[in-house]
Protein backbone atom coordinates (compact mmCIF):
# COMPACT_ATOMS: atom_id res chain seq x y z
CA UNK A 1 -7.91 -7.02 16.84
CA UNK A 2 -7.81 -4.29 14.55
CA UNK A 3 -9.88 -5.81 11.82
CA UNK A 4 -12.86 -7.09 14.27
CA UNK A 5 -12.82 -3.66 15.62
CA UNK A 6 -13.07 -2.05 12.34
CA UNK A 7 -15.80 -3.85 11.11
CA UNK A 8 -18.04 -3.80 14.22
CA UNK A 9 -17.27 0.11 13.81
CA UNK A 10 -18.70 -0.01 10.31
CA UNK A 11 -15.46 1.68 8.81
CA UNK A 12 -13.68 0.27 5.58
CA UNK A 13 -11.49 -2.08 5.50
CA UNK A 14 -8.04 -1.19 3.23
CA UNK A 15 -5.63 -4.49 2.72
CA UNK A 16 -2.19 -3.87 1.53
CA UNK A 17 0.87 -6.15 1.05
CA UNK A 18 4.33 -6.52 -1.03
CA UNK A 19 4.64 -7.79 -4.29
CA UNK A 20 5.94 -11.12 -3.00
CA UNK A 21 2.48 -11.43 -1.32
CA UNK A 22 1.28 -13.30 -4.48
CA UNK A 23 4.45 -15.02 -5.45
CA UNK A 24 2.51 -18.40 -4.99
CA UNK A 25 -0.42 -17.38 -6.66
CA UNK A 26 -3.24 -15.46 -6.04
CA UNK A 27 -5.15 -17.65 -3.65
CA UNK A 28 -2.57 -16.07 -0.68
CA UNK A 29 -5.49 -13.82 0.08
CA UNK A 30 -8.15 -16.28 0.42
CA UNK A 31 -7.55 -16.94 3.81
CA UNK A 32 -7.79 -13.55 5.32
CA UNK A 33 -11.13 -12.93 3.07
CA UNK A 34 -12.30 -15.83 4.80
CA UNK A 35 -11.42 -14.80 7.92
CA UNK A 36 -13.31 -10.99 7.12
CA UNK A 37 -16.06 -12.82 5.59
CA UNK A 38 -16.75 -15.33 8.60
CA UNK A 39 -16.61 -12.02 11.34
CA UNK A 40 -19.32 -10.37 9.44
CA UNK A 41 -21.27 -12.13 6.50
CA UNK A 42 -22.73 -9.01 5.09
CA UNK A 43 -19.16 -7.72 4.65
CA UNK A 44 -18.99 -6.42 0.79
CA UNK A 45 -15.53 -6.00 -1.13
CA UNK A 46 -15.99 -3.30 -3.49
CA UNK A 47 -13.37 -1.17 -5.11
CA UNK A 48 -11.81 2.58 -3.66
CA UNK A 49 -13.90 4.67 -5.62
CA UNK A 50 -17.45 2.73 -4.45
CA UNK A 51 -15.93 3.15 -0.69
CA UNK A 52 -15.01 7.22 -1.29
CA UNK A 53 -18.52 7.41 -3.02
CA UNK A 54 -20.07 6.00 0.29
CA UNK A 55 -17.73 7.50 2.98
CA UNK A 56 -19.91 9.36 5.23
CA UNK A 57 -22.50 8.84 8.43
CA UNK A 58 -25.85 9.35 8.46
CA UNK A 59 -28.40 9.61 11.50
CA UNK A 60 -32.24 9.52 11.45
CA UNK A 61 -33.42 12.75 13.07
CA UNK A 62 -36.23 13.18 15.39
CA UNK A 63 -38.63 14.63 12.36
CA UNK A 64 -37.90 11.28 10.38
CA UNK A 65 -35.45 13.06 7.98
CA UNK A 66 -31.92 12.15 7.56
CA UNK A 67 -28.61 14.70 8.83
CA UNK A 68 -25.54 13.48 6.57
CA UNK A 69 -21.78 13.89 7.48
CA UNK A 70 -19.62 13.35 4.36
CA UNK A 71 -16.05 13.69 4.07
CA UNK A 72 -15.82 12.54 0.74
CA UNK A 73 -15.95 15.58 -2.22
CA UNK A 74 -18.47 13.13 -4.51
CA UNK A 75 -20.71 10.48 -2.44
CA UNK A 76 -23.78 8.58 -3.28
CA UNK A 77 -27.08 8.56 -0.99
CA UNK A 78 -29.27 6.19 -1.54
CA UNK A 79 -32.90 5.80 -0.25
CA UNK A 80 -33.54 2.69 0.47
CA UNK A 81 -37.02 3.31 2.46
CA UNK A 82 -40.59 2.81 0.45
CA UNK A 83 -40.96 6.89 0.82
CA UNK A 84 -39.51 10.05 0.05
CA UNK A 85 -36.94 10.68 2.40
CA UNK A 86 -35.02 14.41 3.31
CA UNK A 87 -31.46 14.50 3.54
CA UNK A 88 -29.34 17.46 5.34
CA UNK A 89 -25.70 17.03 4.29
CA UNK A 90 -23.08 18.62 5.46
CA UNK A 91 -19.27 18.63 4.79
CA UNK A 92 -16.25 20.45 6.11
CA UNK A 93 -14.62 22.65 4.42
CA UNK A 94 -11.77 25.16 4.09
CA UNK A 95 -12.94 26.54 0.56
CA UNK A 96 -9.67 26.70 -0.18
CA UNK A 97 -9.22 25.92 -3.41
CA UNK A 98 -12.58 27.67 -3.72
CA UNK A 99 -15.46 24.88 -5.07
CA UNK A 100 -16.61 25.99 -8.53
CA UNK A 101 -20.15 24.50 -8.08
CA UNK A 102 -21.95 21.07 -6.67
CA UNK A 103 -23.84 18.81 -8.77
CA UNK A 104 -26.59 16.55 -7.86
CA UNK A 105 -26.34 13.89 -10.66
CA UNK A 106 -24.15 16.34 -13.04
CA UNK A 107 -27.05 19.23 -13.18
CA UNK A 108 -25.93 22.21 -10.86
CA UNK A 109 -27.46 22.54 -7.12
CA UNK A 110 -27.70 25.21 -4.52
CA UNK A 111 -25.84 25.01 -1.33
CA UNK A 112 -24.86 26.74 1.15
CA UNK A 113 -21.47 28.41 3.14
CA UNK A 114 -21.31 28.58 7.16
CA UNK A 115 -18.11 29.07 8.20
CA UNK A 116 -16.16 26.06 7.63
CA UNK A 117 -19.15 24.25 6.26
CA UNK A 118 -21.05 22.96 3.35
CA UNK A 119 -24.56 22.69 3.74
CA UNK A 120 -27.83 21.51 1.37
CA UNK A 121 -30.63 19.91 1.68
CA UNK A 122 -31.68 17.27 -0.75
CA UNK A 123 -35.32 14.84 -1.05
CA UNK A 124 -34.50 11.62 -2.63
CA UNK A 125 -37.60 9.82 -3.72
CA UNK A 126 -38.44 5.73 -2.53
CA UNK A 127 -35.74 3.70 -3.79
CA UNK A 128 -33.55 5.60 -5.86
CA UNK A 129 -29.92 7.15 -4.98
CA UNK A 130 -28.48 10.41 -5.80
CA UNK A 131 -24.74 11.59 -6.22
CA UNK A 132 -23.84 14.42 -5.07
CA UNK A 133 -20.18 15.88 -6.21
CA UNK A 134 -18.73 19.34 -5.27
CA UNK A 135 -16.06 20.11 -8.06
CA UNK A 136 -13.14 22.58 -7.05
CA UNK A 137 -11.28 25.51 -9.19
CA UNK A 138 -8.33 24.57 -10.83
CA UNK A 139 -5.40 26.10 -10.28
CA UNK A 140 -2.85 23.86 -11.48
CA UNK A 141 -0.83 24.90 -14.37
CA UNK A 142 0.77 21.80 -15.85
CA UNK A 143 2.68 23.58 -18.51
CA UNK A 144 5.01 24.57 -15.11
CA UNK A 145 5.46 21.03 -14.46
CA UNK A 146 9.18 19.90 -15.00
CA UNK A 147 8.52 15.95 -16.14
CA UNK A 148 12.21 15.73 -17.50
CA UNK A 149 12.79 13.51 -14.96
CA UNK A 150 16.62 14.60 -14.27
CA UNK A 151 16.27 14.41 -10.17
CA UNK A 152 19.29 11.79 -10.04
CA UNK A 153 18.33 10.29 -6.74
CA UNK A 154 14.47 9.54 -8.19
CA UNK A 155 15.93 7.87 -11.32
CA UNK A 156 17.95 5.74 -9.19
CA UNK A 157 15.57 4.68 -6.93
CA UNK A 158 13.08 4.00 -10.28
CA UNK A 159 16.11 1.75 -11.63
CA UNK A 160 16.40 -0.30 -8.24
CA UNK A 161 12.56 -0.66 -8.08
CA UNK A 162 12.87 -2.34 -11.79
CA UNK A 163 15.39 -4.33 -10.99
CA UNK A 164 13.70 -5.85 -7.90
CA UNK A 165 10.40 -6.22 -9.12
CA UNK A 166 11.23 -7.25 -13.33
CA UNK A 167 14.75 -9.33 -12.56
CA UNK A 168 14.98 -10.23 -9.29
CA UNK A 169 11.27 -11.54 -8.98
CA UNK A 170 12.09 -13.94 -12.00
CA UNK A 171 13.86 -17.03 -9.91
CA UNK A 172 14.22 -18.25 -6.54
CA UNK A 173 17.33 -16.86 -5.52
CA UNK A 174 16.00 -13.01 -6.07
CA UNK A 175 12.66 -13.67 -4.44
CA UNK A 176 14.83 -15.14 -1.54
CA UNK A 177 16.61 -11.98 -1.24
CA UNK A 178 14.08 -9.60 -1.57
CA UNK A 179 12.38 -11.29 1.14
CA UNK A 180 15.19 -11.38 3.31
CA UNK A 181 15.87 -7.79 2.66
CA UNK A 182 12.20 -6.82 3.56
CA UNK A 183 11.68 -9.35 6.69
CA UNK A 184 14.70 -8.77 8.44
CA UNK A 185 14.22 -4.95 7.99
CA UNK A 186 17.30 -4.33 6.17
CA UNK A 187 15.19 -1.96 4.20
CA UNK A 188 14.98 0.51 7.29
CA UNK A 189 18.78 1.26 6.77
CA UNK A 190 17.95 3.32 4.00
CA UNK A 191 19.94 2.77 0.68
CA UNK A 192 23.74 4.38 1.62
CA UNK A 193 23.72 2.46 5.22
CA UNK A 194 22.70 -0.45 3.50
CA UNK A 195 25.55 -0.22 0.61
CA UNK A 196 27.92 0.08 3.34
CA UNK A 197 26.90 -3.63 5.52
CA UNK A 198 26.98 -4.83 2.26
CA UNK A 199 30.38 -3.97 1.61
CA UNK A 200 31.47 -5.01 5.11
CA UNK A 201 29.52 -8.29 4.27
CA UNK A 202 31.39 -8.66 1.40
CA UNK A 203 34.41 -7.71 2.54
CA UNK A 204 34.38 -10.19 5.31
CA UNK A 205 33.19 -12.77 3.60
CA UNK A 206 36.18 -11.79 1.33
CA UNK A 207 38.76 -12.12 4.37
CA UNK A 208 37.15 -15.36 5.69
CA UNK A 209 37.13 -17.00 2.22
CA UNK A 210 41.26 -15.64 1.64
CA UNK A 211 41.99 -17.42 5.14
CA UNK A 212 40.32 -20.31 3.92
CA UNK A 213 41.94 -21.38 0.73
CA UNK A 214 45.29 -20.47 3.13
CA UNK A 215 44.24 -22.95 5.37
CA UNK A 216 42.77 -25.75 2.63
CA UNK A 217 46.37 -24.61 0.78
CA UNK A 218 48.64 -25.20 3.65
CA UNK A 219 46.29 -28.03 4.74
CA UNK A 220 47.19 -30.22 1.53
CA UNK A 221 50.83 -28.97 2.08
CA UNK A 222 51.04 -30.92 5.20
CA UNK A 223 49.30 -33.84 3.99
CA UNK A 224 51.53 -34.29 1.32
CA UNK A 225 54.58 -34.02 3.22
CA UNK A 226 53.20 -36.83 5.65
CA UNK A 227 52.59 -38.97 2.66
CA UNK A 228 56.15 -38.36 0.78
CA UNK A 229 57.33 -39.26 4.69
CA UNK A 230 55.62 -42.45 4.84
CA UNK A 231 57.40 -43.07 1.32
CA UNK A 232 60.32 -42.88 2.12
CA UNK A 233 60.20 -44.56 5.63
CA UNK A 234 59.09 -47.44 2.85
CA UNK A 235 61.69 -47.25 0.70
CA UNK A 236 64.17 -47.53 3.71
CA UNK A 237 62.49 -50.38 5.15
């Protein structure tokens, strides 16, 4: 199981579902934080930014000092030993864009460059953390971003997403569909293969409904020659 082998791994857990998840309310996830919860008690739920803050591995070194592997740009160590404890973190990096300067607690604090590498070394005294955050160059010019929003096939995707999730979502019958849609893995189609089973749905459903009233037509025509039959074998009688 993916989940059992995550946690016994240490790694974070990341849940994601539809919006018709919670359709019933929001209790739909208590089971499967049960289920977390009863694998591993000491299981926390925090939020993204405390799990990027802590995403890296740390291993006690022969000299009692700490080596650090992050592979987050800001985490927080924390020293949760009754001494002063050494850390050697290291991160890899392309330096592309190039890093401006890393903080320790927003002052400025030397590193240093080897290769593809970012190296310090940092003491953290008993019982306290530190956050350490390597900020980048910016070279993003958002005057020379078009946000118009003229592409014709994003609009209409923004428009169907509305409509799904503002007036479909509002009854029964459009929850019904949209979960039909997802489940069955109509969705996979993509939109213009989809368009076209619908029109061959509707189209046959057209046919079969024309060849219906026929029959229900031609059905009563019958009937009520048999009775005006009957009537007149009557009368003659």
């Amino acid at each position: 199981d993916g989940i059992a082998y995550a946690i016994a791994q240490s790694k974070p857990l990341l849940f994601y579902v539809h919006h018709e998840f919670f359709e019933n309310g929001i209790d739909a996830f208590n089971s499967i934080a049960e289920m977390v919860n009863s694998m591993d008690p000491r299981v926390q739920w925090k939020s993204l930014g405390y799990i990027s803050r802590h995403l890296y591995l740390q291993k006690k070194r022969d000299d009692s000092y700490y080596d650090v592997r992050s592979f987050s740009r800001c985490i927080e160590l924390e020293n949760r030993q009754k001494s002063d404890l050494t850390y050697f973190v290291r991160k890899e990096e392309s330096f592309s864009p190039t890093i401006r300067h890393v903080t320790v607690d927003g002052k400025t604090y030397p590193y240093e460059r080897s290769g593809y590498n970012l190296s310090l070394t940092i003491t953290i005294p008993a019982g306290q953390s530190r956050t350490i955050n390597m900020e980048y160059e910016n070279a993003l010019d958002v005057t020379s971003i078009d946000i118009s929003k003229n592409d014709p096939h994003i609009n209409k995707l923004r428009r169907l997403s509305d409509f799904r999730d503002i007036t479909l979502s509002k009854n029964m019958l459009g929850r019904s569909v949209v979960d039909l849609y997802y489940k069955t893995g109509l969705y996979k189609l993509g939109l213009k293969r989809l368009i076209i089973v619908c029109l061959v749905l509707s189209s046959a459903m057209g046919v079969g409904g024309w060849y219906l009233l026929r029959y229900i037509r031609s059905y009563r025509l019958r009937l009520g020659r048999i009775k005006n039959t009957n009537g007149e074998m009557t009368c003659g009688q």
